[in-house]
Protein backbone atom coordinates (compact mmCIF):
# COMPACT_ATOMS: atom_id res chain seq x y z
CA UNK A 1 71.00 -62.90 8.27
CA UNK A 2 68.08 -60.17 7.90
CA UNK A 3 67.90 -57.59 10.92
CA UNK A 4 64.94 -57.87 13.04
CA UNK A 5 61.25 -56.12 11.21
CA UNK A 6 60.16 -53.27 14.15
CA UNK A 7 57.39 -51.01 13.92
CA UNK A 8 57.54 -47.50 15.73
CA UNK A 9 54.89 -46.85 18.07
CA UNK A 10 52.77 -43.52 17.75
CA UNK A 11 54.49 -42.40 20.90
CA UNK A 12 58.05 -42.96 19.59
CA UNK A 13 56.53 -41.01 15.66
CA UNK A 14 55.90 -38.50 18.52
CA UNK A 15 59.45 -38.24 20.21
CA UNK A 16 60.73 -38.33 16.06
CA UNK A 17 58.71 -35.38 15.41
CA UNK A 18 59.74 -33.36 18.32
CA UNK A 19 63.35 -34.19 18.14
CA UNK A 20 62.86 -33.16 14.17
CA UNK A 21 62.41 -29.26 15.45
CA UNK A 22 65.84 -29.64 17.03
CA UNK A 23 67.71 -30.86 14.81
CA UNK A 24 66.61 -31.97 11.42
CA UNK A 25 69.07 -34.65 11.36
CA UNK A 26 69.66 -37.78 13.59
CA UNK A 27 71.99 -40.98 14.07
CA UNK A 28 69.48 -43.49 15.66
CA UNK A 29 72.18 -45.72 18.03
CA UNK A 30 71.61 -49.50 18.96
CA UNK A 31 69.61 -49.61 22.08
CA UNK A 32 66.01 -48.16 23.09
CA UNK A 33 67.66 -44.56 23.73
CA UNK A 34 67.20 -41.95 21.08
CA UNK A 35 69.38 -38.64 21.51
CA UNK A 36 69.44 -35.23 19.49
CA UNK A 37 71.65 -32.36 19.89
CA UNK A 38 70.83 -28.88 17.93
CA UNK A 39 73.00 -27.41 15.57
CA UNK A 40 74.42 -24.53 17.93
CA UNK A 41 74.46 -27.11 20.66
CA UNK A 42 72.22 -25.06 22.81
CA UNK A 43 69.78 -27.96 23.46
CA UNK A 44 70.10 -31.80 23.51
CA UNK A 45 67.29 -34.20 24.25
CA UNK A 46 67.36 -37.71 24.96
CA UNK A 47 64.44 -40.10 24.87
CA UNK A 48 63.94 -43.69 25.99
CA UNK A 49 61.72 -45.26 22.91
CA UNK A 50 59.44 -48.99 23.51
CA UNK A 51 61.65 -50.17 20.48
CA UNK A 52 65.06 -51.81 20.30
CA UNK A 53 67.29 -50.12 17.96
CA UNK A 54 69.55 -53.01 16.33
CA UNK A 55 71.56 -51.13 13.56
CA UNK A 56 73.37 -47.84 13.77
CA UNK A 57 71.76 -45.50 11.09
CA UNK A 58 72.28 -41.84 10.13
CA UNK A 59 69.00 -40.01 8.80
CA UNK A 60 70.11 -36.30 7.13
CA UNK A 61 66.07 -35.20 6.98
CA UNK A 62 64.24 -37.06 9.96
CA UNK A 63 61.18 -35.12 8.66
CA UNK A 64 61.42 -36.75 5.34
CA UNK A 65 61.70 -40.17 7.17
CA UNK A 66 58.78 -39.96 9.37
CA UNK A 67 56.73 -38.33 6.16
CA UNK A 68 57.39 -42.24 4.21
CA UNK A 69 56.50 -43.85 7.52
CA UNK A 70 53.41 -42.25 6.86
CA UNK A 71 52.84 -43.23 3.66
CA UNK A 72 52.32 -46.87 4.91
CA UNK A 73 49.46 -47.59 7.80
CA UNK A 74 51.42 -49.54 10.56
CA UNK A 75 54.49 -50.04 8.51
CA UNK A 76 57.35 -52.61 9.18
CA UNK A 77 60.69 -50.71 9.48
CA UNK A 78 64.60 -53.07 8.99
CA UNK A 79 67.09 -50.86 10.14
CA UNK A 80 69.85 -52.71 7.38
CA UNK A 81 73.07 -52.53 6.89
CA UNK A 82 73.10 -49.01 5.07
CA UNK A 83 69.39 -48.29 4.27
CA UNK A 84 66.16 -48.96 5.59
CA UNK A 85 63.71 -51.24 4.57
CA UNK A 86 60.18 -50.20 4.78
CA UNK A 87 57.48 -52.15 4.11
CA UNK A 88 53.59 -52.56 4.19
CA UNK A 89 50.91 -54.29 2.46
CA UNK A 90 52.50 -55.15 -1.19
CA UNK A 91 54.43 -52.12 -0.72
CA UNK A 92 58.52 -51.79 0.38
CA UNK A 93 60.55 -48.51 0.15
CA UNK A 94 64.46 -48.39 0.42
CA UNK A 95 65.50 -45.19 2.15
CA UNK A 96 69.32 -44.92 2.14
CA UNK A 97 71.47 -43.75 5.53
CA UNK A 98 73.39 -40.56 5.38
CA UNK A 99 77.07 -40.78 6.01
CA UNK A 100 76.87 -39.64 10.19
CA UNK A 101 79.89 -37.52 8.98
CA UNK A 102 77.19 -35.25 8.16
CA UNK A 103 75.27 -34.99 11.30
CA UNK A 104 75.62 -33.04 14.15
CA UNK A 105 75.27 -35.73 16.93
CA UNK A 106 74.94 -35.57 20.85
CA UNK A 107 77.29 -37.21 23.15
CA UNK A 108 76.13 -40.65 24.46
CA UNK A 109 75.64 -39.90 28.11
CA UNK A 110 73.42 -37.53 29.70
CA UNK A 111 74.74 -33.95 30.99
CA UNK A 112 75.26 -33.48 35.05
CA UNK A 113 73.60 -30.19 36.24
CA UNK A 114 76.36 -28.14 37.42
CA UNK A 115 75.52 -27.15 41.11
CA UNK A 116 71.15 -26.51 40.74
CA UNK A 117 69.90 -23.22 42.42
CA UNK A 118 66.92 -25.39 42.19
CA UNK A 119 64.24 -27.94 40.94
CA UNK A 120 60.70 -27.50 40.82
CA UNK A 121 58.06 -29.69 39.24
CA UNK A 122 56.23 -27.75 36.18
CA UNK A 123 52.84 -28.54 34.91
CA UNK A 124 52.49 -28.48 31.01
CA UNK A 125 49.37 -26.38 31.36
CA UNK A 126 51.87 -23.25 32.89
CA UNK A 127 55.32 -24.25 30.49
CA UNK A 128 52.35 -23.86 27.57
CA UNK A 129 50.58 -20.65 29.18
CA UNK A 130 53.85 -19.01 29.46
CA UNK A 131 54.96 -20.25 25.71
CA UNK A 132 50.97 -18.75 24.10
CA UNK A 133 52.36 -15.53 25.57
CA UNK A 134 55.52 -15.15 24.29
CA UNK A 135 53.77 -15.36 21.04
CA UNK A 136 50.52 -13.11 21.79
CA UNK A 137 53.15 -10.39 23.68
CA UNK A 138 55.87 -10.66 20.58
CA UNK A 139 58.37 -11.98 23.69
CA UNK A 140 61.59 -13.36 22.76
CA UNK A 141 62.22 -14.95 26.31
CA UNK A 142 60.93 -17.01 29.20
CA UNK A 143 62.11 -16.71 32.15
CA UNK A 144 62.71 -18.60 35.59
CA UNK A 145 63.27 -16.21 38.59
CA UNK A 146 62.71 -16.57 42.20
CA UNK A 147 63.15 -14.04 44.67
CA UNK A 148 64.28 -16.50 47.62
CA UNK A 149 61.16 -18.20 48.24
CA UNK A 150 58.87 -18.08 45.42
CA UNK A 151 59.73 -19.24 41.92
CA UNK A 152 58.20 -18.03 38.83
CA UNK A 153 58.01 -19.03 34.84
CA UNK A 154 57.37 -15.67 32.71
CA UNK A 155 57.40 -14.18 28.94
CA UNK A 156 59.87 -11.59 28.60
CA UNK A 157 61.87 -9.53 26.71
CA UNK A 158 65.17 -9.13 29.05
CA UNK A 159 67.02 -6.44 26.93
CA UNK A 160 63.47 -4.02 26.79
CA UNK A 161 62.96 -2.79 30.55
CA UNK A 162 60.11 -1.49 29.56
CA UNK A 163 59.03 -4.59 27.88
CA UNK A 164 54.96 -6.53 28.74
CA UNK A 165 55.30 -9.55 31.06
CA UNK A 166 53.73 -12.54 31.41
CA UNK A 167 54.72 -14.55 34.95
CA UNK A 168 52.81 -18.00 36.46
CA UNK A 169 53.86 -18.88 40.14
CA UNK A 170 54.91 -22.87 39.92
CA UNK A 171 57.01 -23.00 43.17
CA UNK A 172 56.18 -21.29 46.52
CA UNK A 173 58.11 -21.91 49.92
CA UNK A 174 60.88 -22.88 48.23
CA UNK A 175 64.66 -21.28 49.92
CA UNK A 176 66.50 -20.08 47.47
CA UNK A 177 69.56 -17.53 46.45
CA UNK A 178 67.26 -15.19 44.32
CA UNK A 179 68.09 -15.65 40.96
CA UNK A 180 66.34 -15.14 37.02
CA UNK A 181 67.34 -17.45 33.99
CA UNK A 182 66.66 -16.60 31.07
CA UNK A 183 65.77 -18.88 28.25
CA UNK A 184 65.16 -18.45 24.38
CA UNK A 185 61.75 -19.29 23.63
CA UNK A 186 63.24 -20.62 20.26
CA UNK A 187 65.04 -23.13 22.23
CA UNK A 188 61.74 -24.87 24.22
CA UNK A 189 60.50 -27.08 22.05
CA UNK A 190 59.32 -29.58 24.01
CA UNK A 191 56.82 -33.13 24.34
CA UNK A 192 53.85 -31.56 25.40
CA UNK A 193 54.14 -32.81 29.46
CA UNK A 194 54.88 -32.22 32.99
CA UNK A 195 58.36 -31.79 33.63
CA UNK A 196 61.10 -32.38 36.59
CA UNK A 197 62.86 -28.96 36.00
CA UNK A 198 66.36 -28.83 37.59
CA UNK A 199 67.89 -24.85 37.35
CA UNK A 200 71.43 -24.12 37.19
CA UNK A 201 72.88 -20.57 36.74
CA UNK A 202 75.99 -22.54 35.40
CA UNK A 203 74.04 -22.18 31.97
CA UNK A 204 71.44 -24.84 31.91
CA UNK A 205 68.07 -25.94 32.71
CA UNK A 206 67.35 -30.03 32.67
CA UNK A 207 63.40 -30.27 31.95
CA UNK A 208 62.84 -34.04 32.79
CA UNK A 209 59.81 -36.56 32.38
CA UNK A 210 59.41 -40.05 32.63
CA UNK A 211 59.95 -40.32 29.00
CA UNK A 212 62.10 -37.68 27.53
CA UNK A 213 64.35 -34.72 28.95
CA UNK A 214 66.30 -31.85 27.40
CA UNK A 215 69.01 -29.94 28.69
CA UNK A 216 68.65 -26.53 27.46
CA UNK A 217 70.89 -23.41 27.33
CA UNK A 218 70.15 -20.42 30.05
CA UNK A 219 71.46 -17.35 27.88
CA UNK A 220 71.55 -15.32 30.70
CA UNK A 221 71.20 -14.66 34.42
């Protein structure tokens, strides 16, 4: 009995891409949930995809994957029993699994926020501002803070007090224990979206969206 022909929609090629600068390997799991974890574990992400996953399947270069998608135009995808089978027009690639003993996966169920200082919805137009100027300032770090009422998102460099700074208010009237995460800029790589962000001085930040989330490592506070 073959497995079920799928095609990935441009929004799911979009989730692949992203999760790609995470980790360059993935295990897709049956189901319409897609999950990545980086190497050093300092960010996991976790997508819900339009597809139905029917066949567990280790990919070692995701990158390489998505680059023979592309060498079809709307390409049929059989997640097998230990390869793909890609086809299009009078064209079919094989594309082999990797042994999953080689990948460093995520664990199946979403992260709990340890006790949030807060959550404040972020446009993608500030997360993006603040990301441009850790770049144009040679920043290392962004950085949530709020000084018990009024949150910011800034570009810094926490170790150089005499460092530039970048800061966007995204939160005002908000009561909270004053408090300043700080987040490599290395580790945002994110969908390009608004975000749910939930703020924990435990040592995380959850950036959520009606499509994908990460739960990303605060380095310091």
């Amino acid at each position: 009995m073959r497995n079920q022909l799928m095609k990935f929609s441009n929004e799911t090629i979009g989730v692949l891409k992203n999760f790609a600068t995470i980790n360059p390997s993935i295990v897709f799991k049956p189901g319409s949930t897609v999950r990545t974890i980086s190497p050093q574990k300092t960010v996991m992400a976790a997508a819900t995809i339009s597809e139905t996953v029917d066949q567990q399947a280790g990919v070692y270069d995701l990158s390489r994957l998505l680059a023979t998608l592309s060498l079809f135009e709307n390409a049929d995808v059989e997640f097998g029993s230990d390869r793909f089978t890609i086809k299009g027009g009078r064209s079919e690639v094989n594309y082999t699994y990797t042994s999953e003993s080689l990948i460093v996966s995520p664990p199946d169920k979403d992260i709990v926020v340890p006790n949030p200082e807060a959550t404040v919805n972020v446009t993608w137009q500030d997360i993006d501002s603040v990301i441009r100027a850790t770049g144009v300032l040679q920043l290392p770090e962004v950085a949530f803070s709020s000084d018990g009422s009024t949150i910011k998102l800034s570009a810094v460099d926490s170790k150089t007090s005499t460092a530039d700074k970048y800061e966007v208010v995204v939160a005002e009237g908000v009561e909270t224990e004053p408090f300043n995460m700080i987040i490599k800029t290395d580790n945002l790589k994110l969908v390009p979206t608004d975000y749910e962000v939930t703020l924990s001085s435990k040592g995380m930040a959850h950036f959520k969206s009606d499509v994908v989330q990460y739960w990303i490592a605060i380095e310091s506070r």
